[in-house]
N, C-alpha and C. Protein backbone atom coordinates (compact mmCIF):
# COMPACT_ATOMS: atom_id res chain seq x y z
N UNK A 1 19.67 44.83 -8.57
CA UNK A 1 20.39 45.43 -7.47
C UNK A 1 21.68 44.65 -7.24
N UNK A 2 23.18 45.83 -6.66
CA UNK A 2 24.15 45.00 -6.83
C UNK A 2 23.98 44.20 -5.87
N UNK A 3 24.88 42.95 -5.57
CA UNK A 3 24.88 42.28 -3.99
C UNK A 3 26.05 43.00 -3.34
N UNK A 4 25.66 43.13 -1.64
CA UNK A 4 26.42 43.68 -1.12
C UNK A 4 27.62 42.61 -0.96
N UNK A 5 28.97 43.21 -0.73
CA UNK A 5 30.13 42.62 -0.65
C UNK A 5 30.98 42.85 0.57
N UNK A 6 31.46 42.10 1.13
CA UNK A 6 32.98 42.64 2.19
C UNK A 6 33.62 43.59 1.45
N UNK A 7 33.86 44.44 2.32
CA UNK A 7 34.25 45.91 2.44
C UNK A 7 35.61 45.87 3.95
N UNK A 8 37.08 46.46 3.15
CA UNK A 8 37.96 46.54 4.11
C UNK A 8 37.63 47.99 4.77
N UNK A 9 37.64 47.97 5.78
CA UNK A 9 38.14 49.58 6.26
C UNK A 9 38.99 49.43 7.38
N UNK A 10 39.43 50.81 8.15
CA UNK A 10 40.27 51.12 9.38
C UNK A 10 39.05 52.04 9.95
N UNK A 11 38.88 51.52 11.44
CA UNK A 11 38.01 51.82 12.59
C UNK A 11 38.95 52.07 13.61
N UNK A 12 38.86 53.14 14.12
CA UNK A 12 39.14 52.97 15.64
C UNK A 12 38.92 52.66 16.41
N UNK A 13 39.11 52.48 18.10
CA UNK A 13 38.83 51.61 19.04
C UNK A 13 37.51 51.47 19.54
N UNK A 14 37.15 52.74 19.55
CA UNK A 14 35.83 53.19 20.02
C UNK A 14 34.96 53.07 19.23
N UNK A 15 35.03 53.27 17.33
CA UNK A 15 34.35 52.61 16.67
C UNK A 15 33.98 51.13 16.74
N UNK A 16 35.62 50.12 16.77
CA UNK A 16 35.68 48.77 17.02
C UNK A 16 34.66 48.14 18.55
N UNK A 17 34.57 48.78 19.44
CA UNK A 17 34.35 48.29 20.51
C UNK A 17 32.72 48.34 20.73
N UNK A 18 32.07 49.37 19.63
CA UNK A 18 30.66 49.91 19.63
C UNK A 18 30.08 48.85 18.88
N UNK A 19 31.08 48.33 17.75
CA UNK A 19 30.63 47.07 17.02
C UNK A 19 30.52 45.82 17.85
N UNK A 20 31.50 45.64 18.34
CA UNK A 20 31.71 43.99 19.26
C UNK A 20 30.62 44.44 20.35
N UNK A 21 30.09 44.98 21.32
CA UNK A 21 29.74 44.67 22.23
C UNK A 21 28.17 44.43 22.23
N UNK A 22 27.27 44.87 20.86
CA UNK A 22 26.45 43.86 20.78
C UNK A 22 26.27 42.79 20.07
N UNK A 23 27.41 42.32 19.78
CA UNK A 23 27.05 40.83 19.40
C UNK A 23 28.61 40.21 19.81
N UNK A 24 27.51 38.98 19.98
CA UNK A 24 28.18 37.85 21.06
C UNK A 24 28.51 36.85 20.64
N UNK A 25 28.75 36.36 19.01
CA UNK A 25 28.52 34.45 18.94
C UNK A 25 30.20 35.26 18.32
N UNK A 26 31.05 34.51 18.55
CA UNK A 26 32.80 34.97 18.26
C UNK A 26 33.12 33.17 17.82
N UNK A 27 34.03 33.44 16.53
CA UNK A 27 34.87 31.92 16.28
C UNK A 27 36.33 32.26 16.87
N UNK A 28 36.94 31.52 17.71
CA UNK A 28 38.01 31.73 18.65
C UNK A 28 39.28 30.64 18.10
N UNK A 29 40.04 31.19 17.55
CA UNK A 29 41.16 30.18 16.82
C UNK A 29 42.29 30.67 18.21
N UNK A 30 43.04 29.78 18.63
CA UNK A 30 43.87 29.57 19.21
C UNK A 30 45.07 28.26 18.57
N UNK A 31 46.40 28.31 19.49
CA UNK A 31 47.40 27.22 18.89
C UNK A 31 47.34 25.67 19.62
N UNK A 32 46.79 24.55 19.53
CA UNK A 32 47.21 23.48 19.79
C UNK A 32 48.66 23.40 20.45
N UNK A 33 49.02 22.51 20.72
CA UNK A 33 50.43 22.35 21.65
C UNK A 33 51.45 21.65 20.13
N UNK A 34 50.75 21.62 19.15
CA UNK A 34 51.78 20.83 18.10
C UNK A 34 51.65 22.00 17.24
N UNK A 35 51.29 23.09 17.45
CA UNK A 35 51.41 24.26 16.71
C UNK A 35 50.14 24.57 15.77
N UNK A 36 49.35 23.68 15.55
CA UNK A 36 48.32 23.48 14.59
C UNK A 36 46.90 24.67 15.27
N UNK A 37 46.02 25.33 14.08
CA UNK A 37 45.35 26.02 14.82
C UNK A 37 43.83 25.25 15.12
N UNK A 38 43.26 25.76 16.03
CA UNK A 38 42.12 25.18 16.98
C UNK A 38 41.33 26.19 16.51
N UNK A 39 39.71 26.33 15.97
CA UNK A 39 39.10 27.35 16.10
C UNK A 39 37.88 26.44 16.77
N UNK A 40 37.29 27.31 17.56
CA UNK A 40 36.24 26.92 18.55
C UNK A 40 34.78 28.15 18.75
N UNK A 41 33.73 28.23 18.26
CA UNK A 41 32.44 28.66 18.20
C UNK A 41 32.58 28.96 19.92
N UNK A 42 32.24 30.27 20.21
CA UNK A 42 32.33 30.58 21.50
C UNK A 42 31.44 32.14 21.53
N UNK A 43 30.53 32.24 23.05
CA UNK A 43 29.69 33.47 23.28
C UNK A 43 30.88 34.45 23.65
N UNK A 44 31.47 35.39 23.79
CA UNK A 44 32.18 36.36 24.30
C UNK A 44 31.25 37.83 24.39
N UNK A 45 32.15 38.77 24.95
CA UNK A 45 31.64 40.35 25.03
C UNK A 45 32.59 40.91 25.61
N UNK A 46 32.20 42.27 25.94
CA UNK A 46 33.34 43.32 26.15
C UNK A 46 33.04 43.46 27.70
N UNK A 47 34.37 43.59 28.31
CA UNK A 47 34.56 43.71 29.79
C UNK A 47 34.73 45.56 30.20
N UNK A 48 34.27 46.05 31.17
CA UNK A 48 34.59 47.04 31.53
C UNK A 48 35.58 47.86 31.00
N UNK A 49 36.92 47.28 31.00
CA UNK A 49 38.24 47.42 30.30
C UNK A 49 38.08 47.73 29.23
N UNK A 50 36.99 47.10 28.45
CA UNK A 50 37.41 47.05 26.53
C UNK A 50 38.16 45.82 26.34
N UNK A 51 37.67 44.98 26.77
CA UNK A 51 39.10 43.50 26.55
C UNK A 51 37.54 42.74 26.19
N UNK A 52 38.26 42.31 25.18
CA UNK A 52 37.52 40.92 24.60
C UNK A 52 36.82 39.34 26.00
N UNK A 53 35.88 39.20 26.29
CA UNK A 53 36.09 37.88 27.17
C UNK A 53 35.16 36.93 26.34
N UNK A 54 35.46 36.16 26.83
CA UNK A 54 35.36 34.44 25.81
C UNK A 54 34.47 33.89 27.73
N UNK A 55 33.35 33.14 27.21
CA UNK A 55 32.63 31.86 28.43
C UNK A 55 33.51 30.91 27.94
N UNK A 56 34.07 29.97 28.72
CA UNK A 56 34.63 28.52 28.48
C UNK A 56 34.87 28.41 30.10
N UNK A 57 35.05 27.34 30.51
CA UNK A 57 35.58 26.41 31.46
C UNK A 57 37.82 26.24 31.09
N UNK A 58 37.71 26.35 32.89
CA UNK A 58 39.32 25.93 32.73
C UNK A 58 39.81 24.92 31.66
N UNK A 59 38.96 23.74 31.78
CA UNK A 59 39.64 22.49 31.46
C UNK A 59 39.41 22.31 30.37
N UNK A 60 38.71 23.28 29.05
CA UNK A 60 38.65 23.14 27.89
C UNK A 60 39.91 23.49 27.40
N UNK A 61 40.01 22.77 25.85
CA UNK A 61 41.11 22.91 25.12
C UNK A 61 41.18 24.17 24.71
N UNK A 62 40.56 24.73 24.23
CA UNK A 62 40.48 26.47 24.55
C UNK A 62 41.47 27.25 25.14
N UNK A 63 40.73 26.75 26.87
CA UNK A 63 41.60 27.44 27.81
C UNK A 63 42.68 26.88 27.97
N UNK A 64 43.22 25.44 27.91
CA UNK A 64 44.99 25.14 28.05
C UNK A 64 45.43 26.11 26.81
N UNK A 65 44.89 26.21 25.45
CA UNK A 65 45.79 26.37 24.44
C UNK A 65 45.99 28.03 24.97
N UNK A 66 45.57 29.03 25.71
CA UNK A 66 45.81 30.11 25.83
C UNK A 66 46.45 30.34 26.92
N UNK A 67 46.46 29.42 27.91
CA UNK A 67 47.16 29.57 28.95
C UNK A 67 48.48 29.56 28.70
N UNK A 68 48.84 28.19 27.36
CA UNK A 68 49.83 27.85 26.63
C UNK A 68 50.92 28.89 25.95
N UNK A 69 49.71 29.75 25.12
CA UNK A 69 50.43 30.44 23.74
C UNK A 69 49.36 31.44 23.82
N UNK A 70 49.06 32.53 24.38
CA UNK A 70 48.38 33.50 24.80
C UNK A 70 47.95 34.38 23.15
N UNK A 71 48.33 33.80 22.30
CA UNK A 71 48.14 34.70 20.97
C UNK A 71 46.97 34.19 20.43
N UNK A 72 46.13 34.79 19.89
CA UNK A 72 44.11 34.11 19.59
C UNK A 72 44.37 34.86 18.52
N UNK A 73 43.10 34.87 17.59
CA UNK A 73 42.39 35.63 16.94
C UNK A 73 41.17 35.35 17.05
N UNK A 74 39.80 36.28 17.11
CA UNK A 74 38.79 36.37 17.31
C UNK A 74 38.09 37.04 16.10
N UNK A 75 37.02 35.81 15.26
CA UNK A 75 35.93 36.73 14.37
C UNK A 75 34.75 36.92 15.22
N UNK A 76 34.36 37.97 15.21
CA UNK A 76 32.85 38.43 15.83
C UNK A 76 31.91 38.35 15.01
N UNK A 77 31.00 37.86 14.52
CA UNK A 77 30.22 37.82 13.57
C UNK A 77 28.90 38.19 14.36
N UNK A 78 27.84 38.87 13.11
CA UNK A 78 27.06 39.48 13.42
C UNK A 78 25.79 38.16 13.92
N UNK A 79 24.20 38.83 14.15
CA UNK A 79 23.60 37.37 14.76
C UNK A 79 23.01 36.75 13.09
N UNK A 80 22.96 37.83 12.45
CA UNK A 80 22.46 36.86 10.83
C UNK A 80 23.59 36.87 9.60
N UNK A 81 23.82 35.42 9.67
CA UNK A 81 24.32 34.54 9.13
C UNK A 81 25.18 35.81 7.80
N UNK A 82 24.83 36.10 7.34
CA UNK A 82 25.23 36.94 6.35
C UNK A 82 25.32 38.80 6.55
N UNK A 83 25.52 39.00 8.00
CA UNK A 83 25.63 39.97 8.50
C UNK A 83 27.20 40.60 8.26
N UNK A 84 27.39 41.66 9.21
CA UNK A 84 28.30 42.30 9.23
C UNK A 84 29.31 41.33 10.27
N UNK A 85 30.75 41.16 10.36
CA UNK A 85 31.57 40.86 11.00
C UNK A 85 33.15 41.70 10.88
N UNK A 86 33.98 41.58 11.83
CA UNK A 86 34.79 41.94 11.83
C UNK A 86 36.00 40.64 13.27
């Protein structure tokens, strides 16, 4: 049997949002203040809105670096290890 592989596609929002909102473990890359990127293991989920939210505390480096430079990227990964992510 072949092994399954990453697969690109285009989803729409409502597709995208049906995916993220049950699963919760997200790697959260943000910018350091010297420009360098930060990625940080973080629980998140989907808000009423459809907006991505991240758990952290103010005073994490996390939260200065976004308060900072508001631009992230977020992987959502599925809960097994070799699951689906986007």
């Amino acid at each position: 049997m072949a092994r399954p592989v990453a697969t690109n596609r285009i989803v729409d929002r409502t597709e995208l949002l049906d995916f993220v909102r049950p699963r919760h473990h997200v790697i959260l890359s943000t910018y350091r203040a010297d420009g360098a990127v930060q990625s940080s293991p973080v629980s998140a989920g989907i808000d009423a809105a459809g907006r991505l939210v991240v758990s952290t505390y103010p005073s994490r480096a996390k939260a200065r670096n976004v308060r900072r430079r508001p631009q992230v990227s977020a992987c959502v990964l599925s809960d097994e290890w070799n699951g689906a992510w986007v």
